[in-house]
Protein backbone atom coordinates (compact mmCIF):
# COMPACT_ATOMS: atom_id res chain seq x y z
CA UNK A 1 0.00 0.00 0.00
CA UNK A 2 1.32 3.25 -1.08
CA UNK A 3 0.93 6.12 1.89
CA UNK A 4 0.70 9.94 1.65
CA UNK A 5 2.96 10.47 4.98
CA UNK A 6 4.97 8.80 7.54
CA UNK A 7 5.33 10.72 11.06
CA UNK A 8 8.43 9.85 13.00
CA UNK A 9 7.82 11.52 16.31
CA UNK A 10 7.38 11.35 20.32
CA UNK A 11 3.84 9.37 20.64
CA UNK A 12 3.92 7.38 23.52
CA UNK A 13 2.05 5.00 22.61
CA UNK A 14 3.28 2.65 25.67
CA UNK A 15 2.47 5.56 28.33
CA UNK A 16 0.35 8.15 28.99
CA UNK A 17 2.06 11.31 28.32
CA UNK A 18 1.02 14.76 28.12
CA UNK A 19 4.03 16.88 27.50
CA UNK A 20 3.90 19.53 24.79
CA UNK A 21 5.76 17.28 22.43
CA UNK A 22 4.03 14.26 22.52
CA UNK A 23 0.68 16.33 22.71
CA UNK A 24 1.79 17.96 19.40
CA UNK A 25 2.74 14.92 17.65
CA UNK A 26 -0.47 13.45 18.22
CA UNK A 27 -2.81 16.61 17.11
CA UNK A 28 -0.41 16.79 13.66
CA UNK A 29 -0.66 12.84 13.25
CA UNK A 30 -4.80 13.27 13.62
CA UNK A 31 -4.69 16.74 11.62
CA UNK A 32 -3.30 13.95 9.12
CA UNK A 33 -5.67 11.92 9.45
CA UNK A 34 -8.72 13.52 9.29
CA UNK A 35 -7.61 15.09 5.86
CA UNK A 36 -5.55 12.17 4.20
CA UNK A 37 -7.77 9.21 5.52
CA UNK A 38 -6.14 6.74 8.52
CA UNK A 39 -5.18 4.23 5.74
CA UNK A 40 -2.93 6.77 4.46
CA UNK A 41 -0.48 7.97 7.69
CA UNK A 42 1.69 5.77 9.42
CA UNK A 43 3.59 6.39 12.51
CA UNK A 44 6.48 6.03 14.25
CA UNK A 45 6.68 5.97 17.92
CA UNK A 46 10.36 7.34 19.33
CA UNK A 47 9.62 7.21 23.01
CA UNK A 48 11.53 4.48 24.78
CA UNK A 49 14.81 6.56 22.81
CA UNK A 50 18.24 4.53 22.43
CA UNK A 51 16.22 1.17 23.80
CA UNK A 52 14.08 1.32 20.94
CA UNK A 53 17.10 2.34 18.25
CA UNK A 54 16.82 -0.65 16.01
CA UNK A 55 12.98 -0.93 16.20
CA UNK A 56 12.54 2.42 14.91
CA UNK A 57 15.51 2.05 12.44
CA UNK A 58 13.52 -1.03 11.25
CA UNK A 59 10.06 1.12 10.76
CA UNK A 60 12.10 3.95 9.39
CA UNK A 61 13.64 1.75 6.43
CA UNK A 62 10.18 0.09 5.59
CA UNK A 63 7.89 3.27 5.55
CA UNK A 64 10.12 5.21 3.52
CA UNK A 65 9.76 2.43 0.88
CA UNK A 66 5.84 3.13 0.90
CA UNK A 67 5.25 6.51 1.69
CA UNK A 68 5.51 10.09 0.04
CA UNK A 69 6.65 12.37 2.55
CA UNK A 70 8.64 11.89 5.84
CA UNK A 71 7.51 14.24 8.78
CA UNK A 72 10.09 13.76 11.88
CA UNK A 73 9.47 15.96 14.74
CA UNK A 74 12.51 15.49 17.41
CA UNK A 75 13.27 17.14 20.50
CA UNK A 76 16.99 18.31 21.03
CA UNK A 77 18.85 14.90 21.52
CA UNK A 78 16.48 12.99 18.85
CA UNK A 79 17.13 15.67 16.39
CA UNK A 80 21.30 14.61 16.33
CA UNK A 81 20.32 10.45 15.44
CA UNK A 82 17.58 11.45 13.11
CA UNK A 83 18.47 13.89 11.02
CA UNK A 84 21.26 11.99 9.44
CA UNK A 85 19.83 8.91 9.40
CA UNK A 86 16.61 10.11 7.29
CA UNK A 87 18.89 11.93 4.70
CA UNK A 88 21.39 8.82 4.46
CA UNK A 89 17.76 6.77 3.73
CA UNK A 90 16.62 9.77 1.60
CA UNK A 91 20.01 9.45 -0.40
CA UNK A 92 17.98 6.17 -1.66
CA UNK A 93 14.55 6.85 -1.88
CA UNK A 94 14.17 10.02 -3.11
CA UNK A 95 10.94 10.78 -0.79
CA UNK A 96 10.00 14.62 1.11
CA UNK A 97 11.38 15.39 4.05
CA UNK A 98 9.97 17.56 5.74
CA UNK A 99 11.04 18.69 9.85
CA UNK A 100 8.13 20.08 12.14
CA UNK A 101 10.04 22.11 14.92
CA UNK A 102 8.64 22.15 18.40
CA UNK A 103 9.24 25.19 20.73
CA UNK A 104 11.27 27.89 19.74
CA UNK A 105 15.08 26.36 20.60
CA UNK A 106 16.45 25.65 17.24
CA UNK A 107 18.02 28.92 15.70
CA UNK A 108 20.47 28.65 19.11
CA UNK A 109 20.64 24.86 18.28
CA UNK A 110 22.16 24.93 15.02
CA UNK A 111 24.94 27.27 16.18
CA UNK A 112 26.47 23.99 18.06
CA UNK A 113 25.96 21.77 15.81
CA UNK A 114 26.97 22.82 12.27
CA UNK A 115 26.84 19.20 11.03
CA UNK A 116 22.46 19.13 11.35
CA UNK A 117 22.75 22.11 9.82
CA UNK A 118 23.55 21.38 6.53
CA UNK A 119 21.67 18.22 6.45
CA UNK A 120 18.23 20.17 7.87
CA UNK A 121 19.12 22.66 4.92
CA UNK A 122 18.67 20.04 2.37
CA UNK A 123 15.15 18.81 3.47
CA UNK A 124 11.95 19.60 1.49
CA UNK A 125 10.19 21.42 4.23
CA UNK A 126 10.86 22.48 7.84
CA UNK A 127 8.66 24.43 9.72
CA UNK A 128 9.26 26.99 12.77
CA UNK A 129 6.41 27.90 14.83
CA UNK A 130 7.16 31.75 15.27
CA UNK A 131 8.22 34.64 12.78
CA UNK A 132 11.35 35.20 15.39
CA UNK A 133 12.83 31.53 14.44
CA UNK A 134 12.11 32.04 10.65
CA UNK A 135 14.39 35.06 10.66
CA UNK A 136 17.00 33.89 12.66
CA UNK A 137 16.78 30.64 10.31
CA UNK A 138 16.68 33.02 6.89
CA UNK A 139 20.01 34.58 8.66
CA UNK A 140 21.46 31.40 8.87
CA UNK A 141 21.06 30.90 5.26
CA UNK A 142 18.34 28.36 5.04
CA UNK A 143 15.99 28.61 2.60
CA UNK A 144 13.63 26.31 3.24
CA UNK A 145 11.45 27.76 6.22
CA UNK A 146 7.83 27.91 6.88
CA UNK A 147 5.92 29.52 9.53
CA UNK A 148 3.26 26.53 11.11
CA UNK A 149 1.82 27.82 14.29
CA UNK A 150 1.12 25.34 17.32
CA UNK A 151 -2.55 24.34 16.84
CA UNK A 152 -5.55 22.02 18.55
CA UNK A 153 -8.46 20.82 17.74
CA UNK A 154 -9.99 22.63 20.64
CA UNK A 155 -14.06 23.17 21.59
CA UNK A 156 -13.92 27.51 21.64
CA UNK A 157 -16.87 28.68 24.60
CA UNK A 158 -18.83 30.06 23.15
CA UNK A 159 -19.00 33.65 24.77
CA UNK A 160 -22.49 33.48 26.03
CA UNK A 161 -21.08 30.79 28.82
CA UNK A 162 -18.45 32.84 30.00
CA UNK A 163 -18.69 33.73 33.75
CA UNK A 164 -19.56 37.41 34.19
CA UNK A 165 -19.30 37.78 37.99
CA UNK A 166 -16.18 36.91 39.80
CA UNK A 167 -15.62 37.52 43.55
CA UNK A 168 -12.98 36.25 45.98
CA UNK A 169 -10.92 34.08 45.90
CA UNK A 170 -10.16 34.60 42.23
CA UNK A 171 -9.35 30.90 40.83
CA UNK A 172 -5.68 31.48 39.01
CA UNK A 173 -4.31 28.01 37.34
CA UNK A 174 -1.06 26.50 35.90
CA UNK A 175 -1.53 23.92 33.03
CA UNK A 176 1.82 23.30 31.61
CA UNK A 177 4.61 20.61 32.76
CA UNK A 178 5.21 20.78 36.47
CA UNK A 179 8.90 21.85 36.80
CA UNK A 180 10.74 24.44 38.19
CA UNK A 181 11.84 25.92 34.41
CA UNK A 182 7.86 26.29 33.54
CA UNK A 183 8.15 29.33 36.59
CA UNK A 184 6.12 26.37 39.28
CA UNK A 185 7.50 27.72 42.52
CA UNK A 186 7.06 31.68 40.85
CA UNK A 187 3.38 30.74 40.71
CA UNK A 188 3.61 29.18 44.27
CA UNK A 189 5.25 31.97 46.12
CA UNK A 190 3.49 34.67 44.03
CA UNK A 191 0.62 33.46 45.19
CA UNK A 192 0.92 33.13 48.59
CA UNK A 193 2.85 37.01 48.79
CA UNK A 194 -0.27 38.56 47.55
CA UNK A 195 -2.56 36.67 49.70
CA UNK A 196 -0.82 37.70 52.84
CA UNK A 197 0.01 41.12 51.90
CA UNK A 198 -3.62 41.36 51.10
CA UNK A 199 -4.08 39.72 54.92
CA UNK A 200 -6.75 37.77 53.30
CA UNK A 201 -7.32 34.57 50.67
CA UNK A 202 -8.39 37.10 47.42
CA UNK A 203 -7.21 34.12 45.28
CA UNK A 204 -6.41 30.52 44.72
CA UNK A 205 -3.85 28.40 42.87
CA UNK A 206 -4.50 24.73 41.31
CA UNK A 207 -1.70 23.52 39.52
CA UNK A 208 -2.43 20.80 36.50
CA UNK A 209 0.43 19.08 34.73
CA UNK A 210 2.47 16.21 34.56
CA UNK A 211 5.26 15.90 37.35
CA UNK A 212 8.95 16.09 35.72
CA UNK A 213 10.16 13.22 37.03
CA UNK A 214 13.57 15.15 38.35
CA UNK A 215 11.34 17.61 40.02
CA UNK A 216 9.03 14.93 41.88
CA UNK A 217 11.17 14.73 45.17
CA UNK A 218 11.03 18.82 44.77
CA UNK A 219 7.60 18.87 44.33
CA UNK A 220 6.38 16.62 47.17
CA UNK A 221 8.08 18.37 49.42
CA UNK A 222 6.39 21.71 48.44
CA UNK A 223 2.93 20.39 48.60
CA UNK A 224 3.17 19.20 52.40
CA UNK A 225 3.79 23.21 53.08
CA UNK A 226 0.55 23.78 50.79
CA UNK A 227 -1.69 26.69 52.13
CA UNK A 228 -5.25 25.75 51.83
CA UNK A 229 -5.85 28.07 48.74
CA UNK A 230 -3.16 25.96 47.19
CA UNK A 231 -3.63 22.71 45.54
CA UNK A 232 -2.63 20.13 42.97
CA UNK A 233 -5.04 19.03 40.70
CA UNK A 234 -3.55 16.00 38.32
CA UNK A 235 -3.34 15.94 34.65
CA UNK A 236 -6.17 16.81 32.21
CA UNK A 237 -6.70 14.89 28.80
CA UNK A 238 -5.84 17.45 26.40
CA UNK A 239 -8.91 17.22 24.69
CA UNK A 240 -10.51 18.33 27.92
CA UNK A 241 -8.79 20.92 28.54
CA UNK A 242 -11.13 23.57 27.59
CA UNK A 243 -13.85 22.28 30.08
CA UNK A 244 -11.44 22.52 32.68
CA UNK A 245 -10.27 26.25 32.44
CA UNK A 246 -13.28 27.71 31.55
CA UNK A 247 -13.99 27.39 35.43
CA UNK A 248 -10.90 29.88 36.03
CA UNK A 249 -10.52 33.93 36.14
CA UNK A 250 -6.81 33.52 34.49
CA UNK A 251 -3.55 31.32 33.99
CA UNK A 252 -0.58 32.13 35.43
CA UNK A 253 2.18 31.25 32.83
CA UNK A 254 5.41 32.31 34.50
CA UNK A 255 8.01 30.22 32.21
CA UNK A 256 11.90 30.51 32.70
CA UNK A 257 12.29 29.43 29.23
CA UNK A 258 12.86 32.17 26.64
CA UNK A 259 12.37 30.03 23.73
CA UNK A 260 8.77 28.50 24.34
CA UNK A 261 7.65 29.26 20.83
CA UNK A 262 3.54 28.84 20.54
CA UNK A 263 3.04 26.96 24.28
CA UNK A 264 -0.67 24.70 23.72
CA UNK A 265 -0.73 25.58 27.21
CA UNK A 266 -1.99 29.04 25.77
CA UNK A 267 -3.92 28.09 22.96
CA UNK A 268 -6.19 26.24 26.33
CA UNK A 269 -6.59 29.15 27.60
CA UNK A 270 -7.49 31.11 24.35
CA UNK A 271 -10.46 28.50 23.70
CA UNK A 272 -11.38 28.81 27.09
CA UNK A 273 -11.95 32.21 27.57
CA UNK A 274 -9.61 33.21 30.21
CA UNK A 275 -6.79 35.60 30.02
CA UNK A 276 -3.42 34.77 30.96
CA UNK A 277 -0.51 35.91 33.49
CA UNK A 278 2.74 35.25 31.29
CA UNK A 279 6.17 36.12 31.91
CA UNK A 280 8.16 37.72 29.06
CA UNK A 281 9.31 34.87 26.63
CA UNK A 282 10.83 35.81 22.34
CA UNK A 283 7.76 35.34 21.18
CA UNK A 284 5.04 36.50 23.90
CA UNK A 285 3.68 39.18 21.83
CA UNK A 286 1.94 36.44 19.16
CA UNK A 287 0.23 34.77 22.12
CA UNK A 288 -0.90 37.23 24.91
CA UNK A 289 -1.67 40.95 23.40
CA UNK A 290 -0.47 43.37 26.31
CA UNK A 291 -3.96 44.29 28.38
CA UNK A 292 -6.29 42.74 25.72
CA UNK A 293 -5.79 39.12 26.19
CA UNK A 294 -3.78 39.27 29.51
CA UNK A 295 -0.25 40.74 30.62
CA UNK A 296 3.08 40.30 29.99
CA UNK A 297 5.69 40.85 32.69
CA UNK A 298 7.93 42.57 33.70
CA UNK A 299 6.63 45.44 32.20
CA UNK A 300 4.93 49.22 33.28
CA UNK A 301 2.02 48.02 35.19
CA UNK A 302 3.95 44.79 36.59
CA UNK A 303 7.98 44.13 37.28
CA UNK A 304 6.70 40.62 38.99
CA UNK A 305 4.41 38.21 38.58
CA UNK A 306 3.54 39.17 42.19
CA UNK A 307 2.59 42.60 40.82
CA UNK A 308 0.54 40.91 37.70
CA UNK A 309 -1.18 39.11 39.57
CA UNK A 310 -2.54 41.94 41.42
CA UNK A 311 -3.28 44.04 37.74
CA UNK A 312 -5.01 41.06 36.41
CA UNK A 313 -7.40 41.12 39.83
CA UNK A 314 -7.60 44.56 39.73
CA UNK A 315 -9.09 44.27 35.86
CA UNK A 316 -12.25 42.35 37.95
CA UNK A 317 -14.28 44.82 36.61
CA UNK A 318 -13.20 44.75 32.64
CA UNK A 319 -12.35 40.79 32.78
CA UNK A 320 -14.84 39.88 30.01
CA UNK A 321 -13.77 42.13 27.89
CA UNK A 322 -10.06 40.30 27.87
CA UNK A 323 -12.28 36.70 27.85
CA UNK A 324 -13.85 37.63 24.78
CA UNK A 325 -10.49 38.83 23.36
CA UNK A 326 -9.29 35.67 24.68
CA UNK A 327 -12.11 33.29 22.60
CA UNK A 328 -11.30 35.47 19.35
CA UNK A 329 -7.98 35.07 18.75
CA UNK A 330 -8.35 31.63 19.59
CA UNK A 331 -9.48 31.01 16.14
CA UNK A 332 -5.91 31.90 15.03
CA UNK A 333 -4.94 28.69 16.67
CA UNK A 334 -7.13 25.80 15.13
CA UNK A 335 -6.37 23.34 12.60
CA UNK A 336 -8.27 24.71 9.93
CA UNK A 337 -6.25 27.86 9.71
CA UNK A 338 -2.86 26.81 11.21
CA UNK A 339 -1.97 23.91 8.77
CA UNK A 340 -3.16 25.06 5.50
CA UNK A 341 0.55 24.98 4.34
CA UNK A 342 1.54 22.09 5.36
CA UNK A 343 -1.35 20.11 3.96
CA UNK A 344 -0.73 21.69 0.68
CA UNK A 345 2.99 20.88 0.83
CA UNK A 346 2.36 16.79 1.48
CA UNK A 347 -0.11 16.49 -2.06
């Protein structure tokens, strides 16, 4: 059987995981899907890493025989096995390559390792999920670069459900991985600084994610000092996630990372109807419009998330106004509109 695409990517098929990668890999794989047909994608699982090197050597040398285009979407270390090893294959078969970039690291990437470089600049397609990386890309003389912003397949509220009255405690949220890079302990101490400033409980913190593993220990130890305004509340399916936040005045997003490209995370809370609490990252600007959709720190109104926190209460008042700004520009953000190029570049 002859297939339109092969995706070679982080699915987990073996374990329930809801990190941004595997998450992505799984709404492009059923983006696929739902416009080629199931009979025409195939898929290959990476997780399990070296262990699983000649298994997905194996699938890699099969599916290129019977499929059109290759789609590989690697974090950092997967990036340096297969990036040579699908041009060596494509030295044979002649097929598309194309590389779907997740997160906004790669520009800085390619500085260290010269060797991808050249091989990622002879690929069909590879595509960056922010303006900022295409750039930095064109400056690095590729000239193969296309913009595919982060995307779900996401129910939007509809803006007749959104809350209009909000009183104290104001419910505040984190929905990304729970680690101390993704700003965890920020939100945490944040939190509890305005509450006792305040010398009363104006607002609440439930934190949703998957535990980093390296951070568990961490972590455990921070939730037996828990106030009672502070909780942890598991991981949500992410095709739940709307449901889930729609409950919530905003998210706090105070990542250390500066290259988070187009976090889902966001695109949650877009659909959802809630504005969000972010901390400056290169490409902020393209998810959170400055006091139309939420705040960006550190900035006039806020040098902390401490003092964020306290605009984005203080905005009780004018909150649906950033909710409904919040369920439009979600529509920037769904598969229909987000993937139009790619689809085009796999017929």
């Amino acid at each position: 059987m002859k297939y339109k695409v092969c995706i070679i990517g982080h699915f987990g098929f073996r374990k329930q995981m809801f990190d941004g990668q595997t998450v992505k890999t799984k709404i492009i794989a059923d983006e696929l899907e739902n416009n080629f047909g199931k009979n025409k994608v195939l898929k290959v699982d990476t997780a399990g890493g070296v262990k699983r090197a000649l298994d997905i050597l194996v699938s890699c040398i099969r599916f290129f025989q019977e499929s059109d285009n290759i789609i590989m979407l690697p974090a950092h270390n997967g990036l340096l096995i297969l990036t040579p090893m699908l041009y060596f294959f494509n030295l044979i078969f002649r097929k598309r390559l194309h590389y779907i970039v997740i997160g906004g690291w790669l520009p800085d990437y390619l500085k260290q390792h010269q060797l991808v470089k050249r091989l990622l600049k002879k690929f069909y397609r590879i595509y960056v999920e922010t303006p900022i990386m295409k750039k930095n890309l064109l400056g690095q003389r590729f000239s193969n670069i296309e913009i595919l912003y982060n995307c779900k397949r996401l129910k939007i509220m509809d803006e007749r459900s959104i809350n209009h009255e909000y009183k104290e405690p104001y419910k505040l949220c984190t929905f990304s991985r729970v680690m101390k890079e993704k700003g965890i302990e920020d939100a945490i101490d944040s939190v509890i600084k305005v509450n006792e400033n305040m010398r009363r409980v104006v607002c609440c913190l439930d934190i949703y994610g998957q535990i980093d593993e390296e951070y568990r220990e961490r972590f455990e130890m921070l939730k037996d000092k828990f106030p009672k305004y502070i909780k942890y509340k598991g991981v949500v399916d992410f095709n739940t996630t709307t449901e889930t936040l729609k409950e919530y005045y905003a998210l706090l997003f105070p990542t250390h990372f500066k290259t988070e490209g187009i976090p889902g995370t966001i695109i949650d809370a877009l659909a959802a109807g809630i504005p969000t609490v972010a901390h400056s990252w290169d490409s902020a600007d393209l998810m959170v419009e400055q006091k139309e959709t939420g705040i960006i720190y550190p900035c006039e109104e806020a040098s902390d998330l401490q003092e964020a926190i306290l605009w984005i209460l203080g905005c009780n008042k004018d909150i649906i106004k950033y909710k409904k700004a919040a369920l439009e520009k979600a529509n920037s953000f769904i598969p229909e509109n987000a993937l139009n190029g790619l689809i085009n570049n796999l017929k």
